[in-house]
Protein backbone atom coordinates (compact mmCIF):
# COMPACT_ATOMS: atom_id res chain seq x y z
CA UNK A 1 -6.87 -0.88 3.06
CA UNK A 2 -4.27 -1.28 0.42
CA UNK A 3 -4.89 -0.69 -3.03
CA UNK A 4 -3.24 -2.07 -5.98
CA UNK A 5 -2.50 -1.81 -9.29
CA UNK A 6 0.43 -1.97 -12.00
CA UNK A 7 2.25 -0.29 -15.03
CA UNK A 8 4.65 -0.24 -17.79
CA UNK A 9 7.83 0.99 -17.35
CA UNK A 10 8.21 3.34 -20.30
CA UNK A 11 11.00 5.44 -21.77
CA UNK A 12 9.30 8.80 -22.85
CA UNK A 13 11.15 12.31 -24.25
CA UNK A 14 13.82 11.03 -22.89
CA UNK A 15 13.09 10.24 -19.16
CA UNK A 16 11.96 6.42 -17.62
CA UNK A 17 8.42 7.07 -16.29
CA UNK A 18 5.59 4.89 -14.67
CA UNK A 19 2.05 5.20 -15.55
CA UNK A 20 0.03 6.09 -12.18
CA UNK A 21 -2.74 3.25 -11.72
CA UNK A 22 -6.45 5.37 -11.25
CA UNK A 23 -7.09 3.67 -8.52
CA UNK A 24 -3.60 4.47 -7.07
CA UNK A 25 -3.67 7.75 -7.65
CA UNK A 26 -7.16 8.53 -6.40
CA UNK A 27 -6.36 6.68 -2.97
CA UNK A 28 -2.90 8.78 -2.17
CA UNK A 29 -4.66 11.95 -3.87
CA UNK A 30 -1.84 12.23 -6.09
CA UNK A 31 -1.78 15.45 -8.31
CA UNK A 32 0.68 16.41 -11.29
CA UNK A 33 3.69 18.18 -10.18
CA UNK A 34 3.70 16.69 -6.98
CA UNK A 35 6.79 16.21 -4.66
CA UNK A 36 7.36 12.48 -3.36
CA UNK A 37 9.95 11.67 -1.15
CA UNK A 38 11.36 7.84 -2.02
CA UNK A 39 13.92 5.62 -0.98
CA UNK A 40 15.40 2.30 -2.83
CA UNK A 41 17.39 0.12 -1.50
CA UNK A 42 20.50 -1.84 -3.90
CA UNK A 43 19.51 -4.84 -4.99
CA UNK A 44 15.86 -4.58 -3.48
CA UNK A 45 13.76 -3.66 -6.71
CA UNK A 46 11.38 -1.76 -4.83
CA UNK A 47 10.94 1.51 -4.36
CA UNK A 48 9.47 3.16 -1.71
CA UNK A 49 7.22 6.58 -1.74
CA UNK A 50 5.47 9.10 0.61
CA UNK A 51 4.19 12.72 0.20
CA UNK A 52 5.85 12.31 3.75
CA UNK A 53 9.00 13.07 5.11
CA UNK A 54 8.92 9.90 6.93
CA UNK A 55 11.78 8.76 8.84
CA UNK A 56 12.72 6.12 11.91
CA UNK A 57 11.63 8.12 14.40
CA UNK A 58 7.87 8.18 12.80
CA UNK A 59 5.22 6.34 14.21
CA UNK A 60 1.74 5.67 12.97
CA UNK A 61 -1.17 5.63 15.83
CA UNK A 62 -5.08 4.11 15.31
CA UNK A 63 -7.24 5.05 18.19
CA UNK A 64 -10.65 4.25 19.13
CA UNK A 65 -12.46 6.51 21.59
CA UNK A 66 -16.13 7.48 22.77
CA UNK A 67 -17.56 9.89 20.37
CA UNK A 68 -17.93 13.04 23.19
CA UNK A 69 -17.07 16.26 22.95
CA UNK A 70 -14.03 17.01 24.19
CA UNK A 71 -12.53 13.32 23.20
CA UNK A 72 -10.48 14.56 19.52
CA UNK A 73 -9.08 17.50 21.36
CA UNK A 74 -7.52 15.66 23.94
CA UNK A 75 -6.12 13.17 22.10
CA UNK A 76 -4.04 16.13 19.87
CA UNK A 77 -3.25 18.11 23.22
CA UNK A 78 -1.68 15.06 24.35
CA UNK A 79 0.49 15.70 21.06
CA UNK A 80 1.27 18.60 21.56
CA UNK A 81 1.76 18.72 24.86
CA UNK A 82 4.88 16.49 24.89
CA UNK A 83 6.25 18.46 21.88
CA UNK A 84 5.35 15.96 19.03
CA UNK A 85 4.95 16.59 15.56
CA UNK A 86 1.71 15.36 13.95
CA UNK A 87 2.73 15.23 10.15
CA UNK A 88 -0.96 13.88 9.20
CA UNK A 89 -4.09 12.79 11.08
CA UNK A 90 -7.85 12.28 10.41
CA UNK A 91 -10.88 10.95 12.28
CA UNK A 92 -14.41 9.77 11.43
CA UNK A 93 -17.57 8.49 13.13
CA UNK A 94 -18.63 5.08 13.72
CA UNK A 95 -21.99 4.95 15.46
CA UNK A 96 -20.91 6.50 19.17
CA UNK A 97 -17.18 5.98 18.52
CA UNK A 98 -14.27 7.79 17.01
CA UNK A 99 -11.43 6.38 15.02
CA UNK A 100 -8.55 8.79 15.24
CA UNK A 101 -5.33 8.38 12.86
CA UNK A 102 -2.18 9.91 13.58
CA UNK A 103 1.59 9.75 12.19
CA UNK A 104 3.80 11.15 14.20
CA UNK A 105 7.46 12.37 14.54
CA UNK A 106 9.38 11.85 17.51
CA UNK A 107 12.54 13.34 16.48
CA UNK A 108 14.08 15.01 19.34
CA UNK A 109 11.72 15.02 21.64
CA UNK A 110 11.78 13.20 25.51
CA UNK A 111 9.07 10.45 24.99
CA UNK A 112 8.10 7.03 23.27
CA UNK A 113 5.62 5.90 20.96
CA UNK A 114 4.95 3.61 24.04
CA UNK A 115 4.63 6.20 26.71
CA UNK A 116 2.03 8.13 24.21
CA UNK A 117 0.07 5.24 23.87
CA UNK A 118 0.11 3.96 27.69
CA UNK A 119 -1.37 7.88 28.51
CA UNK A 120 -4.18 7.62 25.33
CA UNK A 121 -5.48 4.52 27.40
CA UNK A 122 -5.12 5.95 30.33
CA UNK A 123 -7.31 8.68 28.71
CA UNK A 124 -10.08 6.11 28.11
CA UNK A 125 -9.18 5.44 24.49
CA UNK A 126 -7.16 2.32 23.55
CA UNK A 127 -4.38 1.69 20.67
CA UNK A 128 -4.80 -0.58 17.68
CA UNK A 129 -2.04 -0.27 15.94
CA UNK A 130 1.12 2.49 16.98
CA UNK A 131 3.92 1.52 15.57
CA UNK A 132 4.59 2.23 11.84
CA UNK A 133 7.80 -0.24 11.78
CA UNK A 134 4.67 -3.56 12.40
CA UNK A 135 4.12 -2.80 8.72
CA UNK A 136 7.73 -1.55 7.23
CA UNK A 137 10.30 -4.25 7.04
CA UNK A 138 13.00 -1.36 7.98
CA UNK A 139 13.28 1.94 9.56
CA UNK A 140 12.63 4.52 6.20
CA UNK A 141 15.11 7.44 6.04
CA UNK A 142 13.06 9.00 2.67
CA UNK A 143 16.12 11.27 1.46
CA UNK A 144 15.29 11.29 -2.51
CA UNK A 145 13.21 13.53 -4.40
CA UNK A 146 10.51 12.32 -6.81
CA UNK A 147 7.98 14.16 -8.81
CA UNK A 148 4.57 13.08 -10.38
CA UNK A 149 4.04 14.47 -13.92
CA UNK A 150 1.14 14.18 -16.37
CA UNK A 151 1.44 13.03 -20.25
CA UNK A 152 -0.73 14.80 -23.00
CA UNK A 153 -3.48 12.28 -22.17
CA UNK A 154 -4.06 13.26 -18.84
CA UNK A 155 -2.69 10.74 -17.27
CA UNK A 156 -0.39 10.75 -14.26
CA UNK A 157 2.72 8.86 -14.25
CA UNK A 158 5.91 9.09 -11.64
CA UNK A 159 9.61 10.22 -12.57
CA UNK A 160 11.97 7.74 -12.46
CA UNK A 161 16.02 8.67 -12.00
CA UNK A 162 17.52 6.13 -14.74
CA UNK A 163 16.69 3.02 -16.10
CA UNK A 164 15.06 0.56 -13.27
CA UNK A 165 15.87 -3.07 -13.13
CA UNK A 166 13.42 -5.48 -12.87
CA UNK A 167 12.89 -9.12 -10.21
CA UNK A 168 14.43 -11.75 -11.62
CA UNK A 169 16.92 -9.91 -13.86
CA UNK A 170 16.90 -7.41 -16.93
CA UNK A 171 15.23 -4.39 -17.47
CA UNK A 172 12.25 -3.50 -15.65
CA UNK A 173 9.38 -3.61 -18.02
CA UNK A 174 6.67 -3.51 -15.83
CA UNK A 175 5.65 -2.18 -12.30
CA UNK A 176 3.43 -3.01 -9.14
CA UNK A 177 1.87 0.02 -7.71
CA UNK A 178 1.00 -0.75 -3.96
CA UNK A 179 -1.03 2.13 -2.41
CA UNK A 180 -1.28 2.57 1.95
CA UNK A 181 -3.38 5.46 2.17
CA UNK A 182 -3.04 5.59 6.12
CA UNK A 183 0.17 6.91 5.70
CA UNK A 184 0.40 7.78 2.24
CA UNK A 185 2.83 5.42 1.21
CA UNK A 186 3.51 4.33 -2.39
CA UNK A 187 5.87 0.69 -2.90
CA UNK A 188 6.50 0.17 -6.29
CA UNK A 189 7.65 -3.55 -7.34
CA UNK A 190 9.89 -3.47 -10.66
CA UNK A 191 9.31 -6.65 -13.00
CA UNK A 192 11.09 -8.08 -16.00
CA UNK A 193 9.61 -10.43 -18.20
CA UNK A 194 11.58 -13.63 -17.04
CA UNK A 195 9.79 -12.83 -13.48
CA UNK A 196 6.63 -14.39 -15.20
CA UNK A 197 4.13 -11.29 -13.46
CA UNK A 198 0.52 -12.12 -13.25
CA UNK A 199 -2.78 -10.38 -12.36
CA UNK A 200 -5.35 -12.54 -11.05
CA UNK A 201 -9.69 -11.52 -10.75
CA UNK A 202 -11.21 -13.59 -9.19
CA UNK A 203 -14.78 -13.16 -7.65
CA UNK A 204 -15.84 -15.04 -4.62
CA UNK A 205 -18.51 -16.40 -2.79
CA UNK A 206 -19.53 -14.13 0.36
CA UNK A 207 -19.22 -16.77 2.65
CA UNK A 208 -16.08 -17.42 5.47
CA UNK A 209 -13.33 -18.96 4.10
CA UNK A 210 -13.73 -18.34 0.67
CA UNK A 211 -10.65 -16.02 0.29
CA UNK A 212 -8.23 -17.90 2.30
CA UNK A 213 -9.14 -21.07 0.23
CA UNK A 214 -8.57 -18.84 -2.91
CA UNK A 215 -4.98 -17.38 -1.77
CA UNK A 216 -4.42 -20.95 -0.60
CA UNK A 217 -4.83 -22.43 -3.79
CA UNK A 218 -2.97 -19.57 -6.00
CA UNK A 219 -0.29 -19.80 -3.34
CA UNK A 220 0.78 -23.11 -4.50
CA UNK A 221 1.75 -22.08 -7.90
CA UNK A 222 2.30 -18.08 -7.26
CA UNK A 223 4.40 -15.96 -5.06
CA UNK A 224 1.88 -13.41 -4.07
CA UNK A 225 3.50 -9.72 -4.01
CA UNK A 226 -0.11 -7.57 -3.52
CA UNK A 227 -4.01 -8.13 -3.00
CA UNK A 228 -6.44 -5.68 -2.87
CA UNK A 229 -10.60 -5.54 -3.11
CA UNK A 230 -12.25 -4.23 -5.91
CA UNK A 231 -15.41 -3.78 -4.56
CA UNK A 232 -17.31 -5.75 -1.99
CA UNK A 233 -21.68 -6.19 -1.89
CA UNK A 234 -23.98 -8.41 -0.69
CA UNK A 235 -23.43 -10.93 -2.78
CA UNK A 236 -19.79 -11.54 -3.50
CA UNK A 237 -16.05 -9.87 -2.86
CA UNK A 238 -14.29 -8.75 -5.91
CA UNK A 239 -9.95 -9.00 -5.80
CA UNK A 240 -7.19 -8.73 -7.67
CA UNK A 241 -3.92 -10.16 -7.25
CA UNK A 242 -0.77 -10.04 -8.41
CA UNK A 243 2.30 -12.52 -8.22
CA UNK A 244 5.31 -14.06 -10.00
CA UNK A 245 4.17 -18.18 -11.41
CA UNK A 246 7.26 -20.07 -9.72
CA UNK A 247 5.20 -23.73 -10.21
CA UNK A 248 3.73 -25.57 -13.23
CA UNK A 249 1.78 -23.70 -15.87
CA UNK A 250 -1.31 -21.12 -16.32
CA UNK A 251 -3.54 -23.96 -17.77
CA UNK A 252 -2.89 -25.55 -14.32
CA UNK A 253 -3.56 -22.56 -12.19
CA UNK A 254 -6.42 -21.84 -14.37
CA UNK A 255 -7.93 -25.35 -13.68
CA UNK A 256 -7.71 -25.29 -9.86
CA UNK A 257 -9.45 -22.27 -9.64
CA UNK A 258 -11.78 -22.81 -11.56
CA UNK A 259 -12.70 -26.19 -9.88
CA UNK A 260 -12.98 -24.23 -6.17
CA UNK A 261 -16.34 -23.87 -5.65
CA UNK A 262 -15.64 -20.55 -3.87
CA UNK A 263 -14.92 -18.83 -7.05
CA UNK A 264 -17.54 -17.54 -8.78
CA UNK A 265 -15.09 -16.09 -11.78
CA UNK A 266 -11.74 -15.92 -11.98
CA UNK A 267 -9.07 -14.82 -14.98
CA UNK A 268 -5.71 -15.29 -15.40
CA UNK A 269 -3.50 -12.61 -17.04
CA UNK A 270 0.24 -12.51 -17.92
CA UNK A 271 1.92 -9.28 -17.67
CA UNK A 272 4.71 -8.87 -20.29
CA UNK A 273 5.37 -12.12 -20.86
């Protein structure tokens, strides 16, 4: 799941720093002093983080298998049998199955992300998801260096190097914090004001449908960048949103959402503008 959340972009004691979202920072496990390895392309205002050294030979694996002993360990000796490096994994329970999680490098070694997952279901488990470029627009070579500090406050917040520029020109004034704990990946989004940022709540219905006729509706109006849940019970789905207003006004997106009768609440807020 991907969690979301967004910033200032601050000058402080000298340095150009962004304020670590809670929610962020409690999904990656972030911790002050903490090494980050980033990469940001020219022109792209985005920047792109991992506690990993991630590079294009890493893939990411999801596997489902029968919960029996025996099942995790063969999975890993299937690693490192063919000389892989596993730079993270995990697993947990799910009644009598296993979800495994794996990213793996296959720098110099003699085998494929595809061969690997052709022997796991020949194993009896099967693949959801194996390859880590379905989700990255580009093969990541993370070469810089970033650290995670903490103000006087408490509060985490991630060293910039220089002054950021922000979508749609200017300085960067404030930030979208997209969180991918599966891999622990951090994209951060750099805004100016004249991008016209907003952060949408809304709170839906729990019935099918109800969030795709929300996005549909905001999509109009708003070029979506990140959505994540809030929290989700048996009565309604909590999300928040955030996206640049390209159409009309916020009166008018306020309106239309309000008139969908799968929204229960919804609120509007502009960021810096």
């Amino acid at each position: 799941m991907i969690v979301c959340g967004h910033s200032n972009v601050a000058a402080v004691d000298g340095e150009w720093r962004v304020k670590i979202d809670e929610r962020v920072g409690k999904a990656l496990d972030l911790f002050p002093g903490q090494t980050l390895f980033g990469v940001s392309a020219e022109g792209s205002r985005r920047l792109f983080l991992s506690s990993l050294m991630l590079n294009p030979h890493v893939s990411y694996f999801r596997v489902f298998m029968e919960d029996v002993r025996g099942s995790l360990a063969t999975i890993t000796r299937l690693f490192s049998d063919k000389g892989i490096n596993i730079l993270s994994g995990g697993a947990f329970g799910f009644g009598n199955i296993w979800v495994s999680e794996y990213i793996a490098d296959f720098k110099d070694v003699d085998v494929t992300p595809e061969k690997i997952a052709a022997e796991m279901e020949g194993l009896g488990g099967f693949v959801t998801i194996r390859e880590i470029t379905e989700l990255f627009p580009r093969a990541f070579e993370l070469n810089t260096v970033y650290e995670i500090g903490e103000d006087g406050e408490g509060d985490m917040y991630l060293r910039l190097q220089g002054q950021p520029e922000g979508m749609a020109g200017g300085r960067a004034e404030q930030a979208v914090l997209k969180a991918w704990p599966n891999v622990q990946a951090l994209f951060v989004d750099f805004h100016s004001a004249d991008s016209k940022l907003l952060r949408i709540t809304a709170k839906i219905g729990d019935v099918p449908g109800s969030l795709f006729t929300l996005s549909e509706t905001i999509g109009i109006q708003v070029n979506m960048h990140a959505i994540s849940e809030q929290h989700h019970d048996e009565a309604s789905g909590a999300w928040t949103m955030y996206g640049t207003l390209e159409i009309g006004s916020l009166k008018e997106l306020e309106e239309k959402l309000a008139g969908l009768s799968a929204v229960l609440g919804v609120e509007v807020e502009p960021l810096g503008w």
